[in-house]
Protein backbone atom coordinates (compact mmCIF):
# COMPACT_ATOMS: atom_id res chain seq x y z
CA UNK A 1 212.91 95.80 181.91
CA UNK A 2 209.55 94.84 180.87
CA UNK A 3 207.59 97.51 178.62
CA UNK A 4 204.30 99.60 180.14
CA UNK A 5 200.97 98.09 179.01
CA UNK A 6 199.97 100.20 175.85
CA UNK A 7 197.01 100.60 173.62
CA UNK A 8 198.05 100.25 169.81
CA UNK A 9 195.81 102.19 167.15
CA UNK A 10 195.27 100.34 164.14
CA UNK A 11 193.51 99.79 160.78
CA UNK A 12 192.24 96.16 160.09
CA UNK A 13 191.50 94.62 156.66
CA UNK A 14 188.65 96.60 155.92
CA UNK A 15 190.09 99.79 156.93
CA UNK A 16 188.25 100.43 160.20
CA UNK A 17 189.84 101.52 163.12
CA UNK A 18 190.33 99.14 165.97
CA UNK A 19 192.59 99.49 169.18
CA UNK A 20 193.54 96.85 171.62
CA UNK A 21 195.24 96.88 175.31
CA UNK A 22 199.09 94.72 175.63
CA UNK A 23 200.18 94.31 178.54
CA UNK A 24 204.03 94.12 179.32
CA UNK A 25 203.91 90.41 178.28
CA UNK A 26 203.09 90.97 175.06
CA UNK A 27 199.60 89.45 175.73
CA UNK A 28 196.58 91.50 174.63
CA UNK A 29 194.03 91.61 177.00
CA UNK A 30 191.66 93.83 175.91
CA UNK A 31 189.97 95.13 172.67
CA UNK A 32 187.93 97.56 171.05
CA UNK A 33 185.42 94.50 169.72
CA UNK A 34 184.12 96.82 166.46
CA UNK A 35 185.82 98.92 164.21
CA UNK A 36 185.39 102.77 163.80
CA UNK A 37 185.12 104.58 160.55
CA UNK A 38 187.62 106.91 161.90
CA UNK A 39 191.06 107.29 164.40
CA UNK A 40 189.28 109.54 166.38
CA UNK A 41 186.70 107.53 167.19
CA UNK A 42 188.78 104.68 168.32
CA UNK A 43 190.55 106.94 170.36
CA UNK A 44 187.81 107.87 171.74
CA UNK A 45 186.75 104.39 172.70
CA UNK A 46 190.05 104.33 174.61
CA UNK A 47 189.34 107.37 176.59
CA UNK A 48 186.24 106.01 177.43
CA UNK A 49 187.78 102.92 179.05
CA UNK A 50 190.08 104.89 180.66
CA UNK A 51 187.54 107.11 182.01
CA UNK A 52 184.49 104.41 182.48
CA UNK A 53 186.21 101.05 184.16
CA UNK A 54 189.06 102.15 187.34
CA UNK A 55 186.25 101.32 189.48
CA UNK A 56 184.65 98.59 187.80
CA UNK A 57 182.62 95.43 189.75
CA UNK A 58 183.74 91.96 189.06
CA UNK A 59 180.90 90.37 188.39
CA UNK A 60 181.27 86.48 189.09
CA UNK A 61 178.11 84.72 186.54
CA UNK A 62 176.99 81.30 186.70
C-alpha cells in the first residue's frame, strides 16, 4: 500500500527549520525554499500552503 503524501519538519546544517512535501513515491515535490529560525514558523509555512494553494491557477509562461 503506498504511504499518504506527508510534509517532514526538519533542521538543515545550519540549524534552520525547513519542511518539504513527499509524495507516496518517495519523490519530494515541494519545499519550504528558506529556512526558519524556529519549528513554528516552518509549520506555519505549511499551514499557509495548505490554506493559500487548493485553488491555485496554473500559469503556463513562455
Amino acid at each position: 500500500m503506498p504511504k499518504k503524501p506527508r510534509f517532514e519538519l526538519y533542521q538543515d546544517t545550519a540549524s534552520e527549520w525547513r519542511w518539504r512535501l513527499v509524495v507516496s513515491n518517495g519523490n519530494i515535490i515541494a519545499d519550504s525554499g528558506e529556512g526558519y529560525a524556529s519549528k513554528q514558523g516552518a509549520e506555519r509555512g505549511i499551514q499557509s500552503v495548505k490554506i493559500s494553494a487548493p485553488n491555485a491557477d496554473v500559469v503556463v509562461s513562455d
